[in-house]
N, C-alpha and C. Protein backbone atom coordinates (compact mmCIF):
# COMPACT_ATOMS: atom_id res chain seq x y z
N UNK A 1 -55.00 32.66 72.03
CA UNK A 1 -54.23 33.14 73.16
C UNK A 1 -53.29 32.03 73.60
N UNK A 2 -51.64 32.30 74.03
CA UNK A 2 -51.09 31.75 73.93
C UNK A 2 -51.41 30.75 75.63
N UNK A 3 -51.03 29.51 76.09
CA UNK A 3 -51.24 28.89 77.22
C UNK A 3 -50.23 28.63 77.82
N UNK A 4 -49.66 28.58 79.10
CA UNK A 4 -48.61 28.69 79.52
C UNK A 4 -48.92 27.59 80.58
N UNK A 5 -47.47 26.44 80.59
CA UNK A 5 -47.50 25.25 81.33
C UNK A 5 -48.56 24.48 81.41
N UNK A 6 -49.16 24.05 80.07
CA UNK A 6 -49.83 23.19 79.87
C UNK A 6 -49.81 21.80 79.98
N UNK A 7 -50.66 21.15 80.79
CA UNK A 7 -50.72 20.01 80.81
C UNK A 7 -51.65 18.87 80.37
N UNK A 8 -51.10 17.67 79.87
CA UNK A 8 -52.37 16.85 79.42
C UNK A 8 -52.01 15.52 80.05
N UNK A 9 -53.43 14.70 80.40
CA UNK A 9 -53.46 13.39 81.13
C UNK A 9 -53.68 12.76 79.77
N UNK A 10 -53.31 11.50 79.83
CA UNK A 10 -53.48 10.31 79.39
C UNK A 10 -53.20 10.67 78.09
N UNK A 11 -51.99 10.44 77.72
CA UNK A 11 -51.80 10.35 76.16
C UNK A 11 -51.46 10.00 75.96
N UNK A 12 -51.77 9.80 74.38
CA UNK A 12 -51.78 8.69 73.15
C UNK A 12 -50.44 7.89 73.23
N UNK A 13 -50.36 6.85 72.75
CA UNK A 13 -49.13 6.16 72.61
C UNK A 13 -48.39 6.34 71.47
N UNK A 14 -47.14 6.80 71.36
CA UNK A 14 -46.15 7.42 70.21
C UNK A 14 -46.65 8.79 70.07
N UNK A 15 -46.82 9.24 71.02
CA UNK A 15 -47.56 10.75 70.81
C UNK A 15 -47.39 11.70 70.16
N UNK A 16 -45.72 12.12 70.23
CA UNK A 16 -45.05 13.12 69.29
C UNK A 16 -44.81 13.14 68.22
N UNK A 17 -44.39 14.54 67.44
CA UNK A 17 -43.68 14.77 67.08
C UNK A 17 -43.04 16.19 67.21
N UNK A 18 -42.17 16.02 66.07
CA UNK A 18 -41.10 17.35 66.25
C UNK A 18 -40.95 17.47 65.03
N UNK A 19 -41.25 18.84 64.44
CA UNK A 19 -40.69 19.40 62.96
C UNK A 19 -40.00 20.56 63.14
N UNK A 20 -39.45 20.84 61.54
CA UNK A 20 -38.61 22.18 62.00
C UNK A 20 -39.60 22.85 60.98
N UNK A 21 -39.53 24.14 61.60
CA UNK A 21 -40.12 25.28 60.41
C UNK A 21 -39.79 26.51 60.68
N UNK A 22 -40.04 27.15 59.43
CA UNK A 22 -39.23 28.45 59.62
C UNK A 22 -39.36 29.61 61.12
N UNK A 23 -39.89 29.23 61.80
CA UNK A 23 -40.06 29.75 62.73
C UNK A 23 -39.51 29.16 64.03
N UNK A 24 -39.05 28.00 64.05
CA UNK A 24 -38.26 27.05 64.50
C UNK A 24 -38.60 25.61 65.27
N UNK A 25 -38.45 25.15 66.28
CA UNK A 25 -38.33 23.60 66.17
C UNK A 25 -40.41 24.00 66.50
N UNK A 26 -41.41 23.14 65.81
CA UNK A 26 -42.37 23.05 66.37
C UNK A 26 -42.74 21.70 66.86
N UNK A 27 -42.88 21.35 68.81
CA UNK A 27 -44.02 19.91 68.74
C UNK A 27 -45.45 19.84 69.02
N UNK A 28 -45.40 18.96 68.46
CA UNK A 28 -46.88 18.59 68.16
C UNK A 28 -46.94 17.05 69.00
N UNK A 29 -48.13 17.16 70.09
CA UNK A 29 -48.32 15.94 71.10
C UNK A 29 -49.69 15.46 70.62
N UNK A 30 -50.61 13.94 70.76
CA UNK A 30 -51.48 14.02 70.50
C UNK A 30 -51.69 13.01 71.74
N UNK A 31 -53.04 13.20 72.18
CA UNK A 31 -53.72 12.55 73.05
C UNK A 31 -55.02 11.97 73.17
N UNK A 32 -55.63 11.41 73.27
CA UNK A 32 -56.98 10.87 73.10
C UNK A 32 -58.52 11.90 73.46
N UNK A 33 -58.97 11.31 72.57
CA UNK A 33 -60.26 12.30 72.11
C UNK A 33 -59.71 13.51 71.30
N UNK A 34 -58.98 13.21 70.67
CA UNK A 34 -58.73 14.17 69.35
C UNK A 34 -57.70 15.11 70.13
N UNK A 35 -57.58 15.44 71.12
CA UNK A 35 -56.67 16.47 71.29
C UNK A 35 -55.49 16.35 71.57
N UNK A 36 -54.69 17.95 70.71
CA UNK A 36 -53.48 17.91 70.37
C UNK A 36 -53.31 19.02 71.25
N UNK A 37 -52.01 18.73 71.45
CA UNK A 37 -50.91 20.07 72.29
C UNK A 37 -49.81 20.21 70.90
N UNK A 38 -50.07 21.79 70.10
CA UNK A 38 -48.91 22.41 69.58
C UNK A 38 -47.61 23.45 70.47
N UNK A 39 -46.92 23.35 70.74
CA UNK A 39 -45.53 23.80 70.87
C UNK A 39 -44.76 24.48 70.15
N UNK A 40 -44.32 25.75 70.22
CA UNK A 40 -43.50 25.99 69.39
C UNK A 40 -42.71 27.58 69.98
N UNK A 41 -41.64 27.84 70.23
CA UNK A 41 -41.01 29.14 71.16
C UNK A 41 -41.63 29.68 71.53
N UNK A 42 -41.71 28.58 72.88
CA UNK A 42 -42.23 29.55 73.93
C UNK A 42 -44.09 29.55 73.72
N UNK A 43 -44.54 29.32 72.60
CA UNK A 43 -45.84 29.54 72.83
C UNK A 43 -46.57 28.00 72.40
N UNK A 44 -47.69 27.67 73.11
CA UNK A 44 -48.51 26.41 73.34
C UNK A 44 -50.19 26.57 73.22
N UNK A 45 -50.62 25.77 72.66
CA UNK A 45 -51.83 26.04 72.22
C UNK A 45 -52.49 24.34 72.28
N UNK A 46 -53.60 23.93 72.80
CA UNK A 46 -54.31 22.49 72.72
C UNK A 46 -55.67 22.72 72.54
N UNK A 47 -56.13 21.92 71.75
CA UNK A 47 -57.58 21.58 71.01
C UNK A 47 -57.94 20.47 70.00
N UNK A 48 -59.06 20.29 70.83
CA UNK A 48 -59.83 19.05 69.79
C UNK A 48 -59.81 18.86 68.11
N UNK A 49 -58.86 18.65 67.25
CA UNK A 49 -58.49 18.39 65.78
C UNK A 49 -59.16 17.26 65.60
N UNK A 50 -60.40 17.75 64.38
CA UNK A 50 -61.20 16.70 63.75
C UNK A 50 -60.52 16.24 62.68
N UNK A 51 -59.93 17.48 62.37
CA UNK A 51 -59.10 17.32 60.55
C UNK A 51 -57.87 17.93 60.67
N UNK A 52 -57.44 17.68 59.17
CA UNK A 52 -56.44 18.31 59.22
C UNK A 52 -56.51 20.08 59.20
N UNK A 53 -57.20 20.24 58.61
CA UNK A 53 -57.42 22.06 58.68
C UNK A 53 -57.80 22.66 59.63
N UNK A 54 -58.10 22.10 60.83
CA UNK A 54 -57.83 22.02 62.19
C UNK A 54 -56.86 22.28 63.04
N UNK A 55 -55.57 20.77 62.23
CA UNK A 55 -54.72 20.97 63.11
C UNK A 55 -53.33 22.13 62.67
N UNK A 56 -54.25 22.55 61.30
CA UNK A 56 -53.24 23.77 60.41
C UNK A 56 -53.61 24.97 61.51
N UNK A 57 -54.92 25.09 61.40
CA UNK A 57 -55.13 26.33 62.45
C UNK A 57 -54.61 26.61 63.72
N UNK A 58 -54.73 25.13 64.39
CA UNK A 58 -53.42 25.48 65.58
C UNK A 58 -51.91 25.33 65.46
N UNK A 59 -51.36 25.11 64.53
CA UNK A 59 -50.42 25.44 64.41
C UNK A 59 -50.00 26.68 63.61
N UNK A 60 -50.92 27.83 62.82
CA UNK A 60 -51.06 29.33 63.61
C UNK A 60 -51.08 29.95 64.23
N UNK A 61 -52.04 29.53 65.09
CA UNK A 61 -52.16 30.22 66.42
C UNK A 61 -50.67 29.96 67.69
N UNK A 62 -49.92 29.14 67.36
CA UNK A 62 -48.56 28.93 68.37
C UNK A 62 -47.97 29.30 67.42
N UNK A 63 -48.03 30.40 66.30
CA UNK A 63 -47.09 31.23 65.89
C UNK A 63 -46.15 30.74 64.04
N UNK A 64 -47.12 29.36 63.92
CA UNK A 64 -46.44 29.18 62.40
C UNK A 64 -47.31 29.88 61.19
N UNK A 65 -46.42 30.28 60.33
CA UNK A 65 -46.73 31.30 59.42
C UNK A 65 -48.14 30.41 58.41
N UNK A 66 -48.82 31.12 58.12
CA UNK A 66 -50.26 30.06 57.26
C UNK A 66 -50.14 29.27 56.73
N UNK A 67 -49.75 29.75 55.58
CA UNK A 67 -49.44 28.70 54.10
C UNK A 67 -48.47 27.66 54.99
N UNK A 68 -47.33 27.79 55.47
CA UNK A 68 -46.66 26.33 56.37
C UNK A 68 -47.50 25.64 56.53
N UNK A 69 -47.81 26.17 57.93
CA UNK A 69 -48.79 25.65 59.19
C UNK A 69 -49.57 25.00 58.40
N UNK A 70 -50.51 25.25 57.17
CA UNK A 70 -51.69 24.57 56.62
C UNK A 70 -50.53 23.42 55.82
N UNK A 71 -50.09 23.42 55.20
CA UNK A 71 -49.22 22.24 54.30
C UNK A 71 -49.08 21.38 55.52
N UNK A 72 -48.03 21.62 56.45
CA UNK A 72 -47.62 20.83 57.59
C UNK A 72 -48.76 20.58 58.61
N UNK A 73 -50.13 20.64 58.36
CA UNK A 73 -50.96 20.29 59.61
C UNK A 73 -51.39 19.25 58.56
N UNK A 74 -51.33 19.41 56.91
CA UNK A 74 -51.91 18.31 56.39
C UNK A 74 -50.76 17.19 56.31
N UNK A 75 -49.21 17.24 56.32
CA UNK A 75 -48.61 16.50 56.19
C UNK A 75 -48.70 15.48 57.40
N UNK A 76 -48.46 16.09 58.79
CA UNK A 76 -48.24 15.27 59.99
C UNK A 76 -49.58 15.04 60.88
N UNK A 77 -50.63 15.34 59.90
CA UNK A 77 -52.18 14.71 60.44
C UNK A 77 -51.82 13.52 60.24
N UNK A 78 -51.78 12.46 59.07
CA UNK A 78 -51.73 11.11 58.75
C UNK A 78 -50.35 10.15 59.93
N UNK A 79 -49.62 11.38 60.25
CA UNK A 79 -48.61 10.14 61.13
C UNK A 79 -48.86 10.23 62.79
N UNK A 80 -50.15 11.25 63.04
CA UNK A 80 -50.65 10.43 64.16
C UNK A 80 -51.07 9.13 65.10
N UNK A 81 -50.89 9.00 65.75
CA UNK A 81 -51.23 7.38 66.24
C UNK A 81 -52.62 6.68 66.23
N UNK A 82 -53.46 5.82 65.93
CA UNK A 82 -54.26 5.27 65.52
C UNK A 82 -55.29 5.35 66.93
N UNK A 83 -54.38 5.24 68.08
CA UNK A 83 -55.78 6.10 69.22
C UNK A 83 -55.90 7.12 69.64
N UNK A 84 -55.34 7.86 69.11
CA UNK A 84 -56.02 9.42 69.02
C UNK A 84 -57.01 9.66 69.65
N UNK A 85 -57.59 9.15 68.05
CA UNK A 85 -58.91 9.06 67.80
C UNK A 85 -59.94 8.54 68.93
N UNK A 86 -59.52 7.75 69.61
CA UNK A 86 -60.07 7.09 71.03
C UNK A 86 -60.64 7.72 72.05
N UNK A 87 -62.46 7.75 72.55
CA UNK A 87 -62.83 8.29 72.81
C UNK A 87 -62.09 8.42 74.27
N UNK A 88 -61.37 7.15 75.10
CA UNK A 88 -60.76 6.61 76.49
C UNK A 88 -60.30 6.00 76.00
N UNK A 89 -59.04 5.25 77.00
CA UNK A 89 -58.11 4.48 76.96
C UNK A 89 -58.76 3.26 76.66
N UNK A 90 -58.57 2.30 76.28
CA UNK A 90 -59.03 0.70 75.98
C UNK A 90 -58.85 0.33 77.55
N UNK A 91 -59.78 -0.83 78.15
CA UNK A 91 -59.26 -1.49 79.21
C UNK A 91 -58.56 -2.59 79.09
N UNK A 92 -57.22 -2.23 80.19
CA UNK A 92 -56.27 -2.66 80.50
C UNK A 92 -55.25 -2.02 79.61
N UNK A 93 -55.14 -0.79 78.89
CA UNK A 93 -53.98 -0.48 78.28
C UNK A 93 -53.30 0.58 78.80
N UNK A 94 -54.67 1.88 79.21
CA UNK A 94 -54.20 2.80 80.24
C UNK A 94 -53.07 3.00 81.16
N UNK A 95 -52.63 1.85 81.78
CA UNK A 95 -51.37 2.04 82.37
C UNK A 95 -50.29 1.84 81.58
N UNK A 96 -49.85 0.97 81.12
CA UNK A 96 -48.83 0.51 80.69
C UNK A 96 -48.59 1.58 79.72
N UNK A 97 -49.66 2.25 79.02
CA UNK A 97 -49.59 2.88 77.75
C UNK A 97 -48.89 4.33 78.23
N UNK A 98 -48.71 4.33 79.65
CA UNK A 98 -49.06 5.90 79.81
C UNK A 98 -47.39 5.99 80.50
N UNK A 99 -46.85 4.61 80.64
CA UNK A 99 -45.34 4.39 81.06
C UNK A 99 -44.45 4.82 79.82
N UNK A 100 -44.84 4.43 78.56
CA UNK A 100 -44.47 4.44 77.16
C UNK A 100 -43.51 3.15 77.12
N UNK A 101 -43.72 2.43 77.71
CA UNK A 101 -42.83 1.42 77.12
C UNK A 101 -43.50 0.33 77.09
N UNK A 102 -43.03 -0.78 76.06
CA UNK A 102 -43.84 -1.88 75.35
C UNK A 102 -44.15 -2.54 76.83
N UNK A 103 -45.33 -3.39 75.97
CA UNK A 103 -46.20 -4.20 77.86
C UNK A 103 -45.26 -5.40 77.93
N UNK A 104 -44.25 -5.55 77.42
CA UNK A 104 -43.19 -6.76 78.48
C UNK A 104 -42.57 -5.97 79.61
N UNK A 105 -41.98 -5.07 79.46
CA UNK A 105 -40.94 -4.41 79.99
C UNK A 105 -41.91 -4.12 81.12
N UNK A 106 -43.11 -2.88 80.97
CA UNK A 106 -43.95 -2.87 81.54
C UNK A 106 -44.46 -3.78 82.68
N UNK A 107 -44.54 -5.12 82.31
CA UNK A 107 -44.90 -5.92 83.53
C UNK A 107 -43.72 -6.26 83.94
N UNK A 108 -43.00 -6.83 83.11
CA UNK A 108 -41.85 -7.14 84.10
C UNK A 108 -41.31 -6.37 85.48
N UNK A 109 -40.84 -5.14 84.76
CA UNK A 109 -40.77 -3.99 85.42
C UNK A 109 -42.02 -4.05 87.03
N UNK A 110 -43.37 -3.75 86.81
CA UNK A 110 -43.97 -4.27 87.95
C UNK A 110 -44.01 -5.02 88.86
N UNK A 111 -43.81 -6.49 88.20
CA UNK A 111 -43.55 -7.44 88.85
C UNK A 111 -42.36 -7.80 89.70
N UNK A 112 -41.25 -7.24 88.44
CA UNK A 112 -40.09 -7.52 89.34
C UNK A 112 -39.47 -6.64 90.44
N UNK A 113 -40.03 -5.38 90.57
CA UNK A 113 -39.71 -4.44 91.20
C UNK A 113 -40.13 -4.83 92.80
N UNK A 114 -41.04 -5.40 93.00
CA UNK A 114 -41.50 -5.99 94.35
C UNK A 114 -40.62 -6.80 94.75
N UNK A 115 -40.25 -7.19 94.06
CA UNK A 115 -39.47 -8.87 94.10
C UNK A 115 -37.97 -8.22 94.98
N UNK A 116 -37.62 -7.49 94.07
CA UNK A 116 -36.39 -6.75 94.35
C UNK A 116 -36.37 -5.86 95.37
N UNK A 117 -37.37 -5.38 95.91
CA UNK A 117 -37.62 -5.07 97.12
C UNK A 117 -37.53 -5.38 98.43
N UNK A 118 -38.61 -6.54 98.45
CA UNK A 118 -38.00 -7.99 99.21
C UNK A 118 -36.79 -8.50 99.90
N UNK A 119 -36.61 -8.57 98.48
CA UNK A 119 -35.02 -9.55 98.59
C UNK A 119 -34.34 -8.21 99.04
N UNK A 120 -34.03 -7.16 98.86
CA UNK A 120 -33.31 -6.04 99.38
C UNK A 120 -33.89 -5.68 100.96
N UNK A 121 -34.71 -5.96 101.67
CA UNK A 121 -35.07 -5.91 102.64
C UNK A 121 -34.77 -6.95 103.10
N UNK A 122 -35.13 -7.98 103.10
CA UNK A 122 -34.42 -9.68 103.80
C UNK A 122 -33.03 -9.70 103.86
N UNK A 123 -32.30 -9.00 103.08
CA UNK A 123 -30.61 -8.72 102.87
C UNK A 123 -30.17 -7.78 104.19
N UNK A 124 -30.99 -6.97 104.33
CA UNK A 124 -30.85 -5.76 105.05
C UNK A 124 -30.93 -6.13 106.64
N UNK A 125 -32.03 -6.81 106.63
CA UNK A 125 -32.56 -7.53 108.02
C UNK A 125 -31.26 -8.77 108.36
N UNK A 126 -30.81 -9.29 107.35
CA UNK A 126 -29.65 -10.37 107.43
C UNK A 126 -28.73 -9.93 108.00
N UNK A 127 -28.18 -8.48 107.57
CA UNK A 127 -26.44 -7.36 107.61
C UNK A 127 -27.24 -6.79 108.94
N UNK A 128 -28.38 -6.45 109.70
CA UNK A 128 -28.29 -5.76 110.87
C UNK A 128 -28.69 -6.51 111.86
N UNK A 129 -28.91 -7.73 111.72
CA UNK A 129 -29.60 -8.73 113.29
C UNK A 129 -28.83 -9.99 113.09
């Protein structure tokens, strides 16, 4: 049954992808503890993929034709991301991981954002008193 405005917490890092198939653009999200969100017009489907013949079956069920869906659940099983598989986030990766951008930017970004705050408030207090 198809799921409508589905949402998932905490996922995987490099999560996507996007293929085309004859039925048209399909994505495929993956998130930790095995589960995947398939996509594909208009219809969405998420579940725990142990294997690849797994993740062929849900990409049937959101509407790709068999024989595809099974080739292409075995092709783009292997270019999933390596924590998937992850029962939880590692500690200390959870955040940064969930910004998607590498952990420099990431802290910087944190750090400096206060900073710049600050100083934009002390500026402010300067121009009105």
């Amino acid at each position: 049954m198809p799921v409508a405005n589905v949402t998932m917490i905490a996922m995987a890092a490099a999560t996507g992808t996007i293929e085309i198939t004859s039925v048209g653009d399909l994505e495929v999200d993956y998130a930790y503890n095995r589960w995947v969100l398939a996509q594909c017009r208009g219809r969405s489907a998420q579940r725990q993929c142990r294997t690849s013949a797994e993740l062929g079956e849900l990409l049937i069920e959101v509407g790709v034709p068999m024989r595809e869906a099974r080739e292409l659940g075995k092709r783009i099983w292997t270019s999933r991301p390596g924590d998937a598989e992850l029962r939880a986030a590692r500690p200390w990766e959870a955040m940064w991981r969930g910004t998607g951008l590498n952990p420099v930017t990431a802290m910087t970004i944190a750090f400096a954002g206060p900073v710049i705050v600050v100083v934009f408030l002390y500026l402010l207090y300067l121009l009105l008193y």
